[in-house]
C-alpha atoms as a PDB file:
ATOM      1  CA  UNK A   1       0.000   0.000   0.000  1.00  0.00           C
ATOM      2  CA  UNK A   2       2.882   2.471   0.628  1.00  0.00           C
ATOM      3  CA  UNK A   3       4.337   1.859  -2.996  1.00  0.00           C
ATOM      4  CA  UNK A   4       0.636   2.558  -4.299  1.00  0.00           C
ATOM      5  CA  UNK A   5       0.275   5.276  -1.964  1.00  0.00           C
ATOM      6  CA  UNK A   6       3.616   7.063  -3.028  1.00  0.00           C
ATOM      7  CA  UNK A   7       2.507   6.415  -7.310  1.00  0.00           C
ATOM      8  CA  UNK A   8      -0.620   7.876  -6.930  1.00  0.00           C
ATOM      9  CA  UNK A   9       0.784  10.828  -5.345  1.00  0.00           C
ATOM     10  CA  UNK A  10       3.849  10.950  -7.910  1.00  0.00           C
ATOM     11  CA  UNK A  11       1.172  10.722 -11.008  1.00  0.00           C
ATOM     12  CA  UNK A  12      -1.030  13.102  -9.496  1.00  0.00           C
ATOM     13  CA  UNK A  13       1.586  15.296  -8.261  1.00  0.00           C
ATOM     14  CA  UNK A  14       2.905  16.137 -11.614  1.00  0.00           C
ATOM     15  CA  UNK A  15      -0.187  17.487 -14.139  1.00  0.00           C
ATOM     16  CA  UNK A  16      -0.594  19.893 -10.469  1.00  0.00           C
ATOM     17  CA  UNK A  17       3.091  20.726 -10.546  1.00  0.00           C
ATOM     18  CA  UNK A  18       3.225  21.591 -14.154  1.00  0.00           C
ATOM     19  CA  UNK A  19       0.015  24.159 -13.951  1.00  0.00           C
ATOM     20  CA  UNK A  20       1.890  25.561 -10.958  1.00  0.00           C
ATOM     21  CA  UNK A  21       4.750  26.396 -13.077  1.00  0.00           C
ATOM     22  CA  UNK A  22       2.748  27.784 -15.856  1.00  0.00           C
ATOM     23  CA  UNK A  23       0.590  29.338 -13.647  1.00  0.00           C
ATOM     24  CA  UNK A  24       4.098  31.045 -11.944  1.00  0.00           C
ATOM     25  CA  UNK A  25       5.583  31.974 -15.304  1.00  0.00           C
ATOM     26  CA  UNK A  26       2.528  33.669 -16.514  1.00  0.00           C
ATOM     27  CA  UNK A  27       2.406  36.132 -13.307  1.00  0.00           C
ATOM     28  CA  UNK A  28       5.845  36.638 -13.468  1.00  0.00           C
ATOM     29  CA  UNK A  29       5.591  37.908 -17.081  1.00  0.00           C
ATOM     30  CA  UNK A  30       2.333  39.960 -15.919  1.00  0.00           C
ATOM     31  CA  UNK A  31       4.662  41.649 -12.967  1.00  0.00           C
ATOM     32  CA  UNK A  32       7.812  42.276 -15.284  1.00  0.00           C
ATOM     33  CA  UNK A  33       5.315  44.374 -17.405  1.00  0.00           C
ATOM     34  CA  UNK A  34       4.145  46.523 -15.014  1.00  0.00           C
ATOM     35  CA  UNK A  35       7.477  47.017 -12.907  1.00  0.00           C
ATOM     36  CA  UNK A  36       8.450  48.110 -16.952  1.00  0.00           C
ATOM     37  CA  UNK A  37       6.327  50.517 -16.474  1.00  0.00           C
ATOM     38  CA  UNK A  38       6.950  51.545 -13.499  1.00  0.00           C
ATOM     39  CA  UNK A  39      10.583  51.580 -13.836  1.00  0.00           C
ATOM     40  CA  UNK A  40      10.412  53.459 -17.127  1.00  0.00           C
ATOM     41  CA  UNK A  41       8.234  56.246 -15.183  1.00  0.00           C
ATOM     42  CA  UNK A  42      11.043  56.407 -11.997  1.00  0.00           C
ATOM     43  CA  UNK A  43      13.909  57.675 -14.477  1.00  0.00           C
ATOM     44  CA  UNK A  44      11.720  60.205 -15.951  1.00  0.00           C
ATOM     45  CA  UNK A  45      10.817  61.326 -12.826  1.00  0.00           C
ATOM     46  CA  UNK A  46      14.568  60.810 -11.566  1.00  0.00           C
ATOM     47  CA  UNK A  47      15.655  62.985 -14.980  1.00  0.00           C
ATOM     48  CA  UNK A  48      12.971  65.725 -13.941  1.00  0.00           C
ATOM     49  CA  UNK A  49      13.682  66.107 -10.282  1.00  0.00           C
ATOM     50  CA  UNK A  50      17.637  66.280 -11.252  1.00  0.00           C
ATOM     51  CA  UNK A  51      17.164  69.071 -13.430  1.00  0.00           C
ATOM     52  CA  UNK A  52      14.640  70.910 -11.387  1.00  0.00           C
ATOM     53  CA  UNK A  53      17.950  70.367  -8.848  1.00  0.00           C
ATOM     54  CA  UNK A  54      19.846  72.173 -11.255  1.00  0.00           C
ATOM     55  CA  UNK A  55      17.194  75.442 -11.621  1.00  0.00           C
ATOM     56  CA  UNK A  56      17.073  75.236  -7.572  1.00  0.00           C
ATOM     57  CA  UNK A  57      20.804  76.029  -7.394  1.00  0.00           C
ATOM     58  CA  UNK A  58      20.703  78.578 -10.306  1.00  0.00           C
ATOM     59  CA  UNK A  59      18.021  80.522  -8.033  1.00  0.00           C
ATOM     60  CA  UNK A  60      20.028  79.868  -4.811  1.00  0.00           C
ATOM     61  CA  UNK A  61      23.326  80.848  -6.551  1.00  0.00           C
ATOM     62  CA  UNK A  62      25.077  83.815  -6.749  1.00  0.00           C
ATOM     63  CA  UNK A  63      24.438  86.207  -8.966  1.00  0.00           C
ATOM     64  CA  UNK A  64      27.073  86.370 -11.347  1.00  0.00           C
ATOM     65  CA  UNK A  65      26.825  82.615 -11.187  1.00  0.00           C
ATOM     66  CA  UNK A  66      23.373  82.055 -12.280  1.00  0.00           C
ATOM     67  CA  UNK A  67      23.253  82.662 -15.779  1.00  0.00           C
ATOM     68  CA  UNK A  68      26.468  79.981 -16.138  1.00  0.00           C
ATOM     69  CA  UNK A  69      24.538  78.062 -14.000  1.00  0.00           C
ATOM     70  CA  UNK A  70      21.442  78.548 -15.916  1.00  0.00           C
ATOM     71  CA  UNK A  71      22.729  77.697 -19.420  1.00  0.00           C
ATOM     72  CA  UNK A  72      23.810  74.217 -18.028  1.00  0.00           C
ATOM     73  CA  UNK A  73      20.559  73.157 -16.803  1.00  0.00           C
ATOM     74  CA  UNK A  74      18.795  72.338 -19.925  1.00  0.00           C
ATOM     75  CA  UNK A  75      21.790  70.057 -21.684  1.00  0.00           C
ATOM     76  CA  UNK A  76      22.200  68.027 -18.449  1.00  0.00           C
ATOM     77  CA  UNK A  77      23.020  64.673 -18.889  1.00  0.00           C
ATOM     78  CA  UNK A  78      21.345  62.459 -16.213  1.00  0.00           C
ATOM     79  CA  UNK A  79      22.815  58.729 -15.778  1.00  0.00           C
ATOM     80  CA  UNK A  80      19.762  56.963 -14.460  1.00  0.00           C
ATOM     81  CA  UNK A  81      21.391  53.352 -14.880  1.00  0.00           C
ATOM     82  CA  UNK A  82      21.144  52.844 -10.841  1.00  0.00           C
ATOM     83  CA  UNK A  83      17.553  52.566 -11.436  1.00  0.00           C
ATOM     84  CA  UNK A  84      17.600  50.022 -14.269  1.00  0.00           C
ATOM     85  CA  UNK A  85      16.150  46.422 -13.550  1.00  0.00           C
ATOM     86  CA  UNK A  86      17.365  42.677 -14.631  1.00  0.00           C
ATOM     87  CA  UNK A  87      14.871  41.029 -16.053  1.00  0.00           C
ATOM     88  CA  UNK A  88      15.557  37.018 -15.760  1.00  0.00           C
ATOM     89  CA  UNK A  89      13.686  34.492 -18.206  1.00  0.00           C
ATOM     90  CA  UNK A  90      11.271  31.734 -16.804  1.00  0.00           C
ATOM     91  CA  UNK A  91      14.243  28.788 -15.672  1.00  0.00           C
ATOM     92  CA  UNK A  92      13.920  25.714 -17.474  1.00  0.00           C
ATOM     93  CA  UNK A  93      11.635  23.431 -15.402  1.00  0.00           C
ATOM     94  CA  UNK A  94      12.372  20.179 -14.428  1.00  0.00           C
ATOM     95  CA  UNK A  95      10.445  17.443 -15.609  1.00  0.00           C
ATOM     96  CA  UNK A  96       8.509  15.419 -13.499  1.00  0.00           C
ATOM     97  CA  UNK A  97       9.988  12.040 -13.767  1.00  0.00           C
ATOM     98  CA  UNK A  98       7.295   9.004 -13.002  1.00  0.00           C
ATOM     99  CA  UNK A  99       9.695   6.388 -14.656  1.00  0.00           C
ATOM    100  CA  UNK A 100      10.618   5.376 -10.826  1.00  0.00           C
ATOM    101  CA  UNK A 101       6.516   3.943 -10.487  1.00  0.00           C
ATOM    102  CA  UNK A 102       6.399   3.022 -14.061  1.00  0.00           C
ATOM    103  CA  UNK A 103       6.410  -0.656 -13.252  1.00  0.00           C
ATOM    104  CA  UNK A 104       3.884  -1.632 -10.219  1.00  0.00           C
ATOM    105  CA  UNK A 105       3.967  -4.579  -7.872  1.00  0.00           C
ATOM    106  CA  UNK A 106       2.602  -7.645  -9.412  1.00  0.00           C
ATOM    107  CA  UNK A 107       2.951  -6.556 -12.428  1.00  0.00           C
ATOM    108  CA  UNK A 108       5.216  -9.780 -14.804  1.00  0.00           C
ATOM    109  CA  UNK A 109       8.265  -7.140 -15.470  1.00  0.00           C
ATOM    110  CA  UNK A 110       7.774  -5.759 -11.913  1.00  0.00           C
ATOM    111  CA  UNK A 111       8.430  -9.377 -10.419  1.00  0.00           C
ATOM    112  CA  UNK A 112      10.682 -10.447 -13.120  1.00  0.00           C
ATOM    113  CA  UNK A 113      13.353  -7.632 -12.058  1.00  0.00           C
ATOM    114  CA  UNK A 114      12.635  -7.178  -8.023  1.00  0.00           C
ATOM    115  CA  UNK A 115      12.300 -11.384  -7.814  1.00  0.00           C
ATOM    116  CA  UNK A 116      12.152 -13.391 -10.419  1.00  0.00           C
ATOM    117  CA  UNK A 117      15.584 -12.146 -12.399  1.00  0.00           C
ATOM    118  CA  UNK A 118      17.351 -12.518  -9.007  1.00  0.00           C
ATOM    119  CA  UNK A 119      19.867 -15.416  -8.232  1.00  0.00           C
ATOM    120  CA  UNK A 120      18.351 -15.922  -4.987  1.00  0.00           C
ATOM    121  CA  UNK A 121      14.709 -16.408  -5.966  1.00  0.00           C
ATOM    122  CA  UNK A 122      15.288 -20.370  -6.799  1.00  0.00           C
ATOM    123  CA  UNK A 123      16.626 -20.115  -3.143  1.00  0.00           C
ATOM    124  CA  UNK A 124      14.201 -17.964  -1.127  1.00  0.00           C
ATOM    125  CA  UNK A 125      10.766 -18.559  -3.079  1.00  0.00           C
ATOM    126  CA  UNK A 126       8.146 -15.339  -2.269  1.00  0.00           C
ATOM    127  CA  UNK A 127       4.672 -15.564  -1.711  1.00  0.00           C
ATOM    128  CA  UNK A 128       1.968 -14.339  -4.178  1.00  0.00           C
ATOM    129  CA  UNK A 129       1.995 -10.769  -4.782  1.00  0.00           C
ATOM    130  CA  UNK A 130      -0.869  -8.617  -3.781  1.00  0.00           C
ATOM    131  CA  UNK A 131      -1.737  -6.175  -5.962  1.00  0.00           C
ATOM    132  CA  UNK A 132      -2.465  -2.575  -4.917  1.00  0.00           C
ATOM    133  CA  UNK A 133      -6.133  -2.443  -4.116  1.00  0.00           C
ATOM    134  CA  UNK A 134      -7.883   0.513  -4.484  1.00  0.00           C
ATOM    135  CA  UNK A 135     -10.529  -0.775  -2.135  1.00  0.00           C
ATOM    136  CA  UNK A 136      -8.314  -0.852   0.933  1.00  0.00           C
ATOM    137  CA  UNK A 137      -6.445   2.317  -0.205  1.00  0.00           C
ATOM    138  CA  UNK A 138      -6.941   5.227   2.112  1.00  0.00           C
ATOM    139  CA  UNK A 139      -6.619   7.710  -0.713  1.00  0.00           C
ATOM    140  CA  UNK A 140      -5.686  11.501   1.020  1.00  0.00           C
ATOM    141  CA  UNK A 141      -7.975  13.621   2.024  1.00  0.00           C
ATOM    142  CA  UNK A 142      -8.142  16.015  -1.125  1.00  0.00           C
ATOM    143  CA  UNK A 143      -8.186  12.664  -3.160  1.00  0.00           C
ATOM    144  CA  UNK A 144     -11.174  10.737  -4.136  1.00  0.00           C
ATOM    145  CA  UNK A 145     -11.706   7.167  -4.825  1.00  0.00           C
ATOM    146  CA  UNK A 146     -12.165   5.992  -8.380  1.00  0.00           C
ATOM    147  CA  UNK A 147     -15.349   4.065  -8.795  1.00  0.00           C
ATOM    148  CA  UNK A 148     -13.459   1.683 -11.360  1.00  0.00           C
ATOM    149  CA  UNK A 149      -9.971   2.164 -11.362  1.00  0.00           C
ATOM    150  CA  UNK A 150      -9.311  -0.329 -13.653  1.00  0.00           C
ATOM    151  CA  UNK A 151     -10.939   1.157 -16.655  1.00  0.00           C
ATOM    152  CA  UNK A 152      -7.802   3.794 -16.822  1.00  0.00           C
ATOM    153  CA  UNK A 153      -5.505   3.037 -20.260  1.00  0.00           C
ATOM    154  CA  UNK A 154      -2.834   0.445 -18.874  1.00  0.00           C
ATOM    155  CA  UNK A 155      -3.946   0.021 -15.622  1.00  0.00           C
ATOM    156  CA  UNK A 156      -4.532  -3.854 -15.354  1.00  0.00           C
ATOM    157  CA  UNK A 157      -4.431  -3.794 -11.783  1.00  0.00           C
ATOM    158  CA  UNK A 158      -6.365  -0.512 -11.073  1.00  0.00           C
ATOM    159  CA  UNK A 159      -5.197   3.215  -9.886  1.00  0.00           C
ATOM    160  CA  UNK A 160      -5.859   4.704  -6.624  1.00  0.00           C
ATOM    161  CA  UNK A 161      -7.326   8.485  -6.399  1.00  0.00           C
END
């Protein structure tokens, strides 16, 4: 039961883990266009308040300074690089490998390779294999119990949840 326990989760586990991920990559695409925006408007802003600065200190300046001071103003060059953002791409994902549950107990290429392919099986002989059983299978709580497991494509012993 804990091998069919820890498959259904797996196989369920990874449709809801790849919607997450799109579901993540599609907000994170939604907030890089607005902090665009947003960043875009800060260096304006940034350029504005620098040269309203600059006509502050003409006005507070002396007098024979200000007109020097005053000519500068409008050709000032503003480096607003501090406020610039990295944008990073969506990281590849991972894929969500099942191959480990692939084979199920009972199953003929299941046995062959956990018992039957072994050197000691003529030795130590097993008992019959018990096939995960969907009625004795306490699916979790946010689970439900398939009516008829068994009708699922290649499930010949039936599918939990």
């Amino acid at each position: 039961a804990t091998f069919c326990s820890y498959r259904t989760q797996l196989t369920e586990s990874c449709p809801m883990h790849d919607q997450c991920r799109t579901s993540a990559a599609a907000e994170q695409q939604q907030v890089q266009a607005k902090v665009k925006v947003a960043e875009a408007s800060r260096k304006v802003q940034y350029i504005a308040a620098t040269h309203i600065e600059c006509y502050l200190d003409v006005l507070t300046a002396r007098p024979e300074q200000q007109l020097a001071l005053l000519k500068t103003c409008p050709s000032l060059q503003v480096s607003t690089s501090q406020l610039s953002v990295t944008y990073h791409e969506v990281p590849q994902g991972a894929a969500c490998d099942v191959s480990s549950v692939a084979l199920r107990p009972c199953q003929e290429p299941w046995l062959q390779a956990r018992y039957k392919g072994e050197k000691w099986h003529s030795g130590a002989p097993t008992i019959a294999c018990t096939p995960c059983d969907c009625s004795t299978f306490d699916c979790p709580t946010h689970y439900m119990l398939k009516a008829d497991a068994s009708s699922i494509p290649g499930n010949s012993v039936g599918q939990c949840c």
